[in-house]
Protein backbone atom coordinates (compact mmCIF):
# COMPACT_ATOMS: atom_id res chain seq x y z
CA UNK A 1 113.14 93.34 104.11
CA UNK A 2 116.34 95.54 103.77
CA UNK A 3 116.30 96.03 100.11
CA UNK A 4 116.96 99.08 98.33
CA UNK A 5 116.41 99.06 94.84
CA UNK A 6 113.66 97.85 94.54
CA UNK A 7 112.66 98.51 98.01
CA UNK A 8 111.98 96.51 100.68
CA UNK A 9 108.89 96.28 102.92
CA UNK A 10 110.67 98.48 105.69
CA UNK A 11 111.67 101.09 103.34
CA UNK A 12 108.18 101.13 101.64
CA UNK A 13 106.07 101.19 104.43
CA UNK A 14 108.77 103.73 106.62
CA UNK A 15 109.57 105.64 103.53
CA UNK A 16 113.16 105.82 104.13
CA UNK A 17 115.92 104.01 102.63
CA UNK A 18 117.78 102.00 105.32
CA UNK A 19 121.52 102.57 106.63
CA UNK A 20 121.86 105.59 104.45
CA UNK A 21 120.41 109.09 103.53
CA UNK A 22 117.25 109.05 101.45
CA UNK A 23 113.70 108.06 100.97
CA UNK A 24 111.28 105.62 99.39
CA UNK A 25 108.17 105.57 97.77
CA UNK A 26 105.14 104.54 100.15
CA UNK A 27 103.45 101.45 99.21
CA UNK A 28 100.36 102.65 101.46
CA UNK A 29 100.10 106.17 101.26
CA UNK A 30 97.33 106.29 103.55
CA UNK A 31 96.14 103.06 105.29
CA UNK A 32 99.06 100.70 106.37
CA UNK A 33 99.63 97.32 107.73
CA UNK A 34 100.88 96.31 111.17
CA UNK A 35 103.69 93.76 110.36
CA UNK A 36 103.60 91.25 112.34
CA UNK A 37 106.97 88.78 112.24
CA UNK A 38 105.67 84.85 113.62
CA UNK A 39 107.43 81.72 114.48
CA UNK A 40 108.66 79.39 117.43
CA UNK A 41 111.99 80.11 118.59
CA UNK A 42 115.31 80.73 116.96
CA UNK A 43 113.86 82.06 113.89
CA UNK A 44 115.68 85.60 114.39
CA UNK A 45 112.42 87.74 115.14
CA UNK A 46 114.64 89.86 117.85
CA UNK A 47 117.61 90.12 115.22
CA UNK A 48 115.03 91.65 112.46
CA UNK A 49 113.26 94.15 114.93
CA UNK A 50 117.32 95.16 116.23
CA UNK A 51 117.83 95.47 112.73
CA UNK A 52 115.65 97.56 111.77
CA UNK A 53 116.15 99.95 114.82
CA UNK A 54 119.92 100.09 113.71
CA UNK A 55 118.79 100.92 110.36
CA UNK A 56 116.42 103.99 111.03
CA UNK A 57 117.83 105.38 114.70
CA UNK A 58 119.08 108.64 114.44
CA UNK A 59 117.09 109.29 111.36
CA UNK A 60 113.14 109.15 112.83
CA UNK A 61 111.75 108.25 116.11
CA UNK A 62 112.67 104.72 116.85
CA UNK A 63 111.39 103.01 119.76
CA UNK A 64 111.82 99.09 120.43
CA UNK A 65 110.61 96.70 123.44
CA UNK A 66 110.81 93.41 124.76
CA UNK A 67 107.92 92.35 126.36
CA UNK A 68 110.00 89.29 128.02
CA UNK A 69 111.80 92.39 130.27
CA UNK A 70 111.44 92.48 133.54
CA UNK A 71 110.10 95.85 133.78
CA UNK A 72 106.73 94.53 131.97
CA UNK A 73 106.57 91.56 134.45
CA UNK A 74 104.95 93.22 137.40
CA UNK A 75 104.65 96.67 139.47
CA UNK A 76 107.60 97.93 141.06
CA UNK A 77 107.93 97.22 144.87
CA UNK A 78 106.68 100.43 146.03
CA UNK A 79 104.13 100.82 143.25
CA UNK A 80 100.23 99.67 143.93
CA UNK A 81 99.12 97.55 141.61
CA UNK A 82 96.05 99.46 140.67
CA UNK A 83 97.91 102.39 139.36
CA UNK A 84 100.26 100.28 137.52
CA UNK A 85 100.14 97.85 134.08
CA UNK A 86 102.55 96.59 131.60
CA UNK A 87 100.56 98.76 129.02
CA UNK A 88 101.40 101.55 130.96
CA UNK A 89 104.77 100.94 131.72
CA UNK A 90 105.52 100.30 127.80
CA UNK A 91 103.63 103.12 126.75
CA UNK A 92 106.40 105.70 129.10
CA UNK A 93 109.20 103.58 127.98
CA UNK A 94 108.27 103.95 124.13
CA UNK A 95 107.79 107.57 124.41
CA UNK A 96 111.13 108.12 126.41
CA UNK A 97 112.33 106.47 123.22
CA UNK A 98 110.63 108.39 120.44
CA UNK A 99 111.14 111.68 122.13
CA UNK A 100 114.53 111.62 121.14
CA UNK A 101 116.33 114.12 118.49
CA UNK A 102 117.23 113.28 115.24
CA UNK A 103 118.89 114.32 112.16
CA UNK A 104 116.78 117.76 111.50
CA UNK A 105 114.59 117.84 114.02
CA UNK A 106 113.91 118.18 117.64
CA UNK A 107 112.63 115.96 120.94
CA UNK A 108 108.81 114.93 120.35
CA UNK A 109 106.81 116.37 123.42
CA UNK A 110 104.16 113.99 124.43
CA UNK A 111 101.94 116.28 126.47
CA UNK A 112 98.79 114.41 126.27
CA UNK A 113 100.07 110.95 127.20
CA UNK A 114 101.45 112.64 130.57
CA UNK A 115 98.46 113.60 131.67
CA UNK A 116 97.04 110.67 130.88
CA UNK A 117 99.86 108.83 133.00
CA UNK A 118 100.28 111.21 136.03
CA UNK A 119 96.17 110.88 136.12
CA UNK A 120 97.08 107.35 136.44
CA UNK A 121 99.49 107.46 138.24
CA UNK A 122 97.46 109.25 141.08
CA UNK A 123 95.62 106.47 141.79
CA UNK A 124 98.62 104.82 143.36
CA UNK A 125 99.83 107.86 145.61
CA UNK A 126 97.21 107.61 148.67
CA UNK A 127 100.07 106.60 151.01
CA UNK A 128 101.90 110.01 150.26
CA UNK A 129 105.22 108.86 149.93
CA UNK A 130 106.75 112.20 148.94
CA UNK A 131 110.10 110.94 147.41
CA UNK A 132 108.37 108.28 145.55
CA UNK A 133 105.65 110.39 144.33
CA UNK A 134 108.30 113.39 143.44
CA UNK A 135 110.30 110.85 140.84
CA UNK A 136 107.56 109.00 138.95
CA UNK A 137 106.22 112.71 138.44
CA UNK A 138 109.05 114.22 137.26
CA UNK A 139 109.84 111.14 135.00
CA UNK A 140 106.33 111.51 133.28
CA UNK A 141 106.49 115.46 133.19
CA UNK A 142 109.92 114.91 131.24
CA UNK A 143 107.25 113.50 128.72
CA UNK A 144 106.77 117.10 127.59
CA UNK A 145 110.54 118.61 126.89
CA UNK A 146 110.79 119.65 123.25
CA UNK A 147 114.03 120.29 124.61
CA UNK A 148 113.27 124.48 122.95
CA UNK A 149 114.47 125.55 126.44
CA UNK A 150 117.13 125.32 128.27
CA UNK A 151 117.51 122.55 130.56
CA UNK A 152 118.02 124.53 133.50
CA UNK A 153 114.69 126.40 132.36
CA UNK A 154 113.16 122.87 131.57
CA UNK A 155 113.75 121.41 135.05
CA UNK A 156 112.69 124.47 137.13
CA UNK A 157 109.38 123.42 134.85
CA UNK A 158 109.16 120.32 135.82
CA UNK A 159 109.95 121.15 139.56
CA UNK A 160 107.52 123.74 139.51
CA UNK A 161 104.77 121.18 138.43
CA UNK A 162 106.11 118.50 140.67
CA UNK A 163 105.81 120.83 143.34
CA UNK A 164 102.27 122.02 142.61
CA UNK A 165 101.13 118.54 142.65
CA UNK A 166 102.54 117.03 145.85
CA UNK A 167 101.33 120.35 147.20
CA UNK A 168 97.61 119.09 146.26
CA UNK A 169 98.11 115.79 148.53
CA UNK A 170 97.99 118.64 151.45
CA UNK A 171 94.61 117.13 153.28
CA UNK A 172 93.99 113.92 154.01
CA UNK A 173 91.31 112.69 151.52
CA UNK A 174 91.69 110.96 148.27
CA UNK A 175 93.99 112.59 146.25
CA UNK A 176 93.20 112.06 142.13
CA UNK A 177 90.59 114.76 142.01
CA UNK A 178 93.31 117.31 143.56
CA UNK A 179 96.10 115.84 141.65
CA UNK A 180 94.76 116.09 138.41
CA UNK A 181 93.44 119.66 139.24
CA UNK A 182 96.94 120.58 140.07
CA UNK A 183 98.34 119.02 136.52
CA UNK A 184 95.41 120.91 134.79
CA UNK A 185 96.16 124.46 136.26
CA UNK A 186 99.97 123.88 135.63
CA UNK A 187 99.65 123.00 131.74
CA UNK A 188 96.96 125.49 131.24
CA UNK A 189 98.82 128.58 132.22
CA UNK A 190 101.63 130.76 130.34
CA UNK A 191 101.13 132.26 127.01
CA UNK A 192 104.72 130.55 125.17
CA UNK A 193 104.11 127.98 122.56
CA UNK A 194 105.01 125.22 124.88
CA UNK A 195 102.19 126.37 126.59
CA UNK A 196 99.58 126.50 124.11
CA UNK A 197 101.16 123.07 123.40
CA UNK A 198 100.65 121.82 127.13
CA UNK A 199 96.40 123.74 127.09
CA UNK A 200 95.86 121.69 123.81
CA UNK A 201 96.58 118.68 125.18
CA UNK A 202 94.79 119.41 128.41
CA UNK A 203 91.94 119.66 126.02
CA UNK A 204 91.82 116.52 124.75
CA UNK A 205 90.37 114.67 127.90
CA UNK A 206 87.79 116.57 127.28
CA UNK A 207 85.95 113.90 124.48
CA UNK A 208 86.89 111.00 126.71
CA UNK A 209 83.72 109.05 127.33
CA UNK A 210 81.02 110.46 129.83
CA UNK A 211 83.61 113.41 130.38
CA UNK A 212 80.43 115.88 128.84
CA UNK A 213 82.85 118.45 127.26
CA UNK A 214 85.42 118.70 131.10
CA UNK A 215 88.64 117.68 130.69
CA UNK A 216 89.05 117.38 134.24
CA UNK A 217 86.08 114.82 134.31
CA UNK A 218 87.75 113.22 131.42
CA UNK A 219 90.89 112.32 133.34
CA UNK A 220 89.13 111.31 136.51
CA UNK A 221 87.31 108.52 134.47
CA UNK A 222 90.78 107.74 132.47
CA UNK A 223 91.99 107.16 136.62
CA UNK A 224 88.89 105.29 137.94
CA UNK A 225 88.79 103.22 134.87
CA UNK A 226 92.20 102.32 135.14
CA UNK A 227 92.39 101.25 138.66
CA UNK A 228 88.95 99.49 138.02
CA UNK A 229 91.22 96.76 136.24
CA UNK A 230 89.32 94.46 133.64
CA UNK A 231 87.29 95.89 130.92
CA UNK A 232 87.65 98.83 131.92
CA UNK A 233 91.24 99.70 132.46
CA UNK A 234 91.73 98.14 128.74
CA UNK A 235 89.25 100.44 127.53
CA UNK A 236 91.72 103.25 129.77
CA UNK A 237 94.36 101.99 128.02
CA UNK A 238 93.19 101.89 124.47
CA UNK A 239 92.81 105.98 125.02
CA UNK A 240 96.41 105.86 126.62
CA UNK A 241 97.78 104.21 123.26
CA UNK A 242 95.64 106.99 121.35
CA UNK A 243 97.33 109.61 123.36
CA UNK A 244 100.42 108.79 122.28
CA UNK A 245 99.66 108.29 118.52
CA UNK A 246 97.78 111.76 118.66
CA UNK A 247 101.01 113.55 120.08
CA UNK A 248 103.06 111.64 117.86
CA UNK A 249 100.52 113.40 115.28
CA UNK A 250 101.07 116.84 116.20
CA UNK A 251 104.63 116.59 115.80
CA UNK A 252 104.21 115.65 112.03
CA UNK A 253 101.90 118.42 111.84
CA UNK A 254 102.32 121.46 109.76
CA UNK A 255 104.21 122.15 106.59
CA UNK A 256 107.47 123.04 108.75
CA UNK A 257 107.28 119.62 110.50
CA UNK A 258 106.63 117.64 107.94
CA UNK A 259 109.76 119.12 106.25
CA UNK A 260 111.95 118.24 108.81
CA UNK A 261 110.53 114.62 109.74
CA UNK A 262 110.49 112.32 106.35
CA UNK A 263 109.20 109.31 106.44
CA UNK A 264 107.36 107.34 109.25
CA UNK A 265 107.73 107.12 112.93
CA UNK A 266 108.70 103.25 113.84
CA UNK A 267 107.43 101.23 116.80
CA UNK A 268 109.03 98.07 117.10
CA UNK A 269 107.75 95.50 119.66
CA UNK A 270 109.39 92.36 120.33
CA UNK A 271 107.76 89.32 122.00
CA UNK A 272 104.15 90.45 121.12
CA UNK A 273 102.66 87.63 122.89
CA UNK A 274 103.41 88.60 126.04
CA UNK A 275 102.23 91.43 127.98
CA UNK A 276 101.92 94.27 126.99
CA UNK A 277 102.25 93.13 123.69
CA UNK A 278 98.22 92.58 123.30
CA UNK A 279 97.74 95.40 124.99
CA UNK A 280 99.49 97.56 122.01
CA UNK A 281 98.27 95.58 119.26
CA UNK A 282 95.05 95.37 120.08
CA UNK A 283 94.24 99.25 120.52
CA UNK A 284 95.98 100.18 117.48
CA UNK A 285 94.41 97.39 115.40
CA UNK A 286 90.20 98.31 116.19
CA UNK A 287 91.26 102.62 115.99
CA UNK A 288 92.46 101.68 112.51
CA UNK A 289 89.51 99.61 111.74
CA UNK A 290 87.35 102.45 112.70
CA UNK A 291 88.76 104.97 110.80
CA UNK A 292 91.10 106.70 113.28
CA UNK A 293 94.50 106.57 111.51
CA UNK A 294 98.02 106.85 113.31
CA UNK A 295 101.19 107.63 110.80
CA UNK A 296 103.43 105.02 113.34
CA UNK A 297 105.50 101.73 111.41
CA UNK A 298 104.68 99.16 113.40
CA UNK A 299 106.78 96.08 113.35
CA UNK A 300 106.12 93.34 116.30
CA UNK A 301 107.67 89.57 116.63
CA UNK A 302 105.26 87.17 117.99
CA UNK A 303 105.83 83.61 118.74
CA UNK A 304 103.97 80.92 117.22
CA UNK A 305 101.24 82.25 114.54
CA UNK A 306 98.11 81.44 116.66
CA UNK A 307 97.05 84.54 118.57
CA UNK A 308 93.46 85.85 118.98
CA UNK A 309 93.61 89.10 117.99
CA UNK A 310 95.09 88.70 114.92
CA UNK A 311 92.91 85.75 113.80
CA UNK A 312 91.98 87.49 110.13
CA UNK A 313 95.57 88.73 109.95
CA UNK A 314 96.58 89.57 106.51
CA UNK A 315 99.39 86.04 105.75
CA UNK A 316 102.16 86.57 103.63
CA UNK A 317 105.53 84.71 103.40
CA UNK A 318 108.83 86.23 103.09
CA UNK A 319 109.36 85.83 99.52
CA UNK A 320 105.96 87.01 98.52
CA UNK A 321 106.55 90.85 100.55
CA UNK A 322 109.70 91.35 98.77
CA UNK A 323 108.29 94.19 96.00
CA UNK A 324 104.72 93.92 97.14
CA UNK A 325 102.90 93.23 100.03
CA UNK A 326 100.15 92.30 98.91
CA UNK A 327 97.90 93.43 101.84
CA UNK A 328 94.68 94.56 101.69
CA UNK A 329 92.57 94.97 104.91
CA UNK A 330 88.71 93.65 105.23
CA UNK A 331 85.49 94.53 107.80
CA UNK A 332 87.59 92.55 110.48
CA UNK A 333 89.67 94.35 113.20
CA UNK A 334 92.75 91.73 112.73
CA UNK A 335 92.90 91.97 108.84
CA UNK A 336 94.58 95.63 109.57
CA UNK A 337 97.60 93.33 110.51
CA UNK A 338 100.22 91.88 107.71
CA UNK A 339 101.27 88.20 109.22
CA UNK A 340 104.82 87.40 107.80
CA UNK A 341 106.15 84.02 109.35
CA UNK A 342 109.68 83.51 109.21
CA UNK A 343 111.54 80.83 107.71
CA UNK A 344 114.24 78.37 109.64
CA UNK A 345 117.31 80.31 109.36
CA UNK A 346 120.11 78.67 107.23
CA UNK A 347 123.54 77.48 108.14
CA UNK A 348 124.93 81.10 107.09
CA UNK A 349 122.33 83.20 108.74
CA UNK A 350 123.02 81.60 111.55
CA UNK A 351 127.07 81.79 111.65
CA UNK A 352 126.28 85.59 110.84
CA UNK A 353 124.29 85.86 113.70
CA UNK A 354 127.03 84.35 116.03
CA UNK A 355 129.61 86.68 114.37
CA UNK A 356 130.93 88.74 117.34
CA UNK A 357 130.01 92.64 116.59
């Protein structure tokens, strides 16, 4: 996995040598596989994915979850449940993660998955609970901080924005529609590059499904969708998971981005077969299958080797994705996935893993 010369499947498909300076040739320049680590307990699944954060933090956007953590297990207290899902909640906490700095380059805004979120979120603020609705805004509008300005400049931002949209709660009817009217007018003005950033992104919504060309339109559907729960919040939260794949995009952008951010952004999600593990998997696994491409490592853990979605799931052992991996995807949304089960650890991997530090 960790290998350097030759290189390992995390170096070939990150394209960075781990624990020191460097890079690696790609084994998929283009189309990659989602690695998926399998097993039953004990097999050291969390100690690979913890591993390979500690081998690439620092050095490109890292972002790991547990599925298994409390924060995916249900809606906070004071959250309705219609404006809240453990897809949701994990896609926030992975781009808190990947937005920030490393060596040569700068925080990661992710304007378009805000949006997306605070549209979301408005479906949950009818009771207009001012406090509440003030911190879960500012949290998501922190989405957004390149961290180019200052941070005194950065927060009067976010205030300003916060402010504009508790001011749209004003009446007494239902609030998205103003909400999302508010978050529209705030990213669209200015003339900086943040800006332009912010109106691009704004944009976006406007290909969402029925949205005819309005971006507005686009955002109320993401919201009704969502709250809709079934089939349609997971097709809401398939474009969620795009949003943040399509900012992570833009920041690779460009012949001055790409300079300063080598290799491949990594996404590591333990505990796959809980939620919201399907609910990440899933999305990335049918855009990839139909031709819209991400640039994001994925690594997951999943226990046991019998899940649904990745029924045509690529199957190599350990051994056989030492130089090559071998995979090679077919028709079928699952084959975009590389299954590599684990082996029992031995007697020395485990005393290494009970080594204290």
């Amino acid at each position: 996995m960790f290998d350097t010369e030759p290189p390992g499947l995390a170096p070939r498909l990150v394209g960075l040598l781990p624990f020191q300076e460097g890079s690696s040739p790609y084994e998929h320049a283009k189309e990659f596989p989602f690695v998926v680590f399998a097993g039953g307990r004990g097999l050291g699944k969390s100690a690979v994915l913890g591993e390979l954060r500690d081998a690439y933090l620092g050095r490109t956007p890292v972002a790991l979850i547990d599925c298994e953590e409390p924060q995916f297990a249900g809606a906070p207290p004071d959250r309705p449940r219609e404006a809240w899902s453990p897809v949701s909640q994990a896609l926030l906490t992975i781009a808190e993660q990947l937005a920030e700095p490393v060596t040569g380059a700068g925080r990661i805004p992710f304007p378009r998955l805000a949006a997306g979120l605070l549209a979301v979120a408005a479906g949950g603020w009818g009771d207009r609970d001012v406090p509440r609705i003030r911190r879960e805004t500012e949290r998501i509008l922190l989405l957004n901080d390149t961290g180019a300005w200052p941070p005194v400049l950065a927060g009067r931002w976010v205030g300003r924005v916060s402010g504009k949209v508790i001011a749209a709660m004003s009446g007494t009817g239902p609030v998205v529609e103003p909400i999302i009217e508010a978050t529209l007018e705030a990213f669209c003005e200015g003339v900086s590059p943040a800006h332009r950033r912010l109106r691009k992104a704004a944009a976006w919504y406007r290909d969402y499904p029925n949205a005819s060309g309005s971006p507005k339109l686009g955002l109320v559907l993401l919201s009704g969708h969502f709250r809709a729960c079934g089939g349609s919040r997971a097709h809401a939260e398939r474009y969620l998971v795009r949003a943040l794949l399509t900012d992570l995009d833009d920041a690779y952008t460009g012949a001055i981005q790409r300079t300063h951010r080598p290799g491949r952004p990594v996404v590591l999600i333990d505990n796959a077969q809980t939620a919201p593990g399907s609910g990440l998997v899933g999305p990335v696994l049918r855009d990839r299958a139909e031709g819209i491409a991400d640039r994001v490592a994925f690594f997951a853990g999943l226990r046991g080797q019998g899940h649904p979605a990745l029924r045509d799931a690529v199957r190599r052992t350990l051994s056989e994705v030492a130089l090559s991996s071998g995979w090679e995807p077919d028709a079928s949304i699952s084959s975009r996935a590389l299954l590599v089960p684990l082996p029992p650890l031995s007697p020395d991997d485990t005393a290494q893993e009970e080594r204290p530090g």
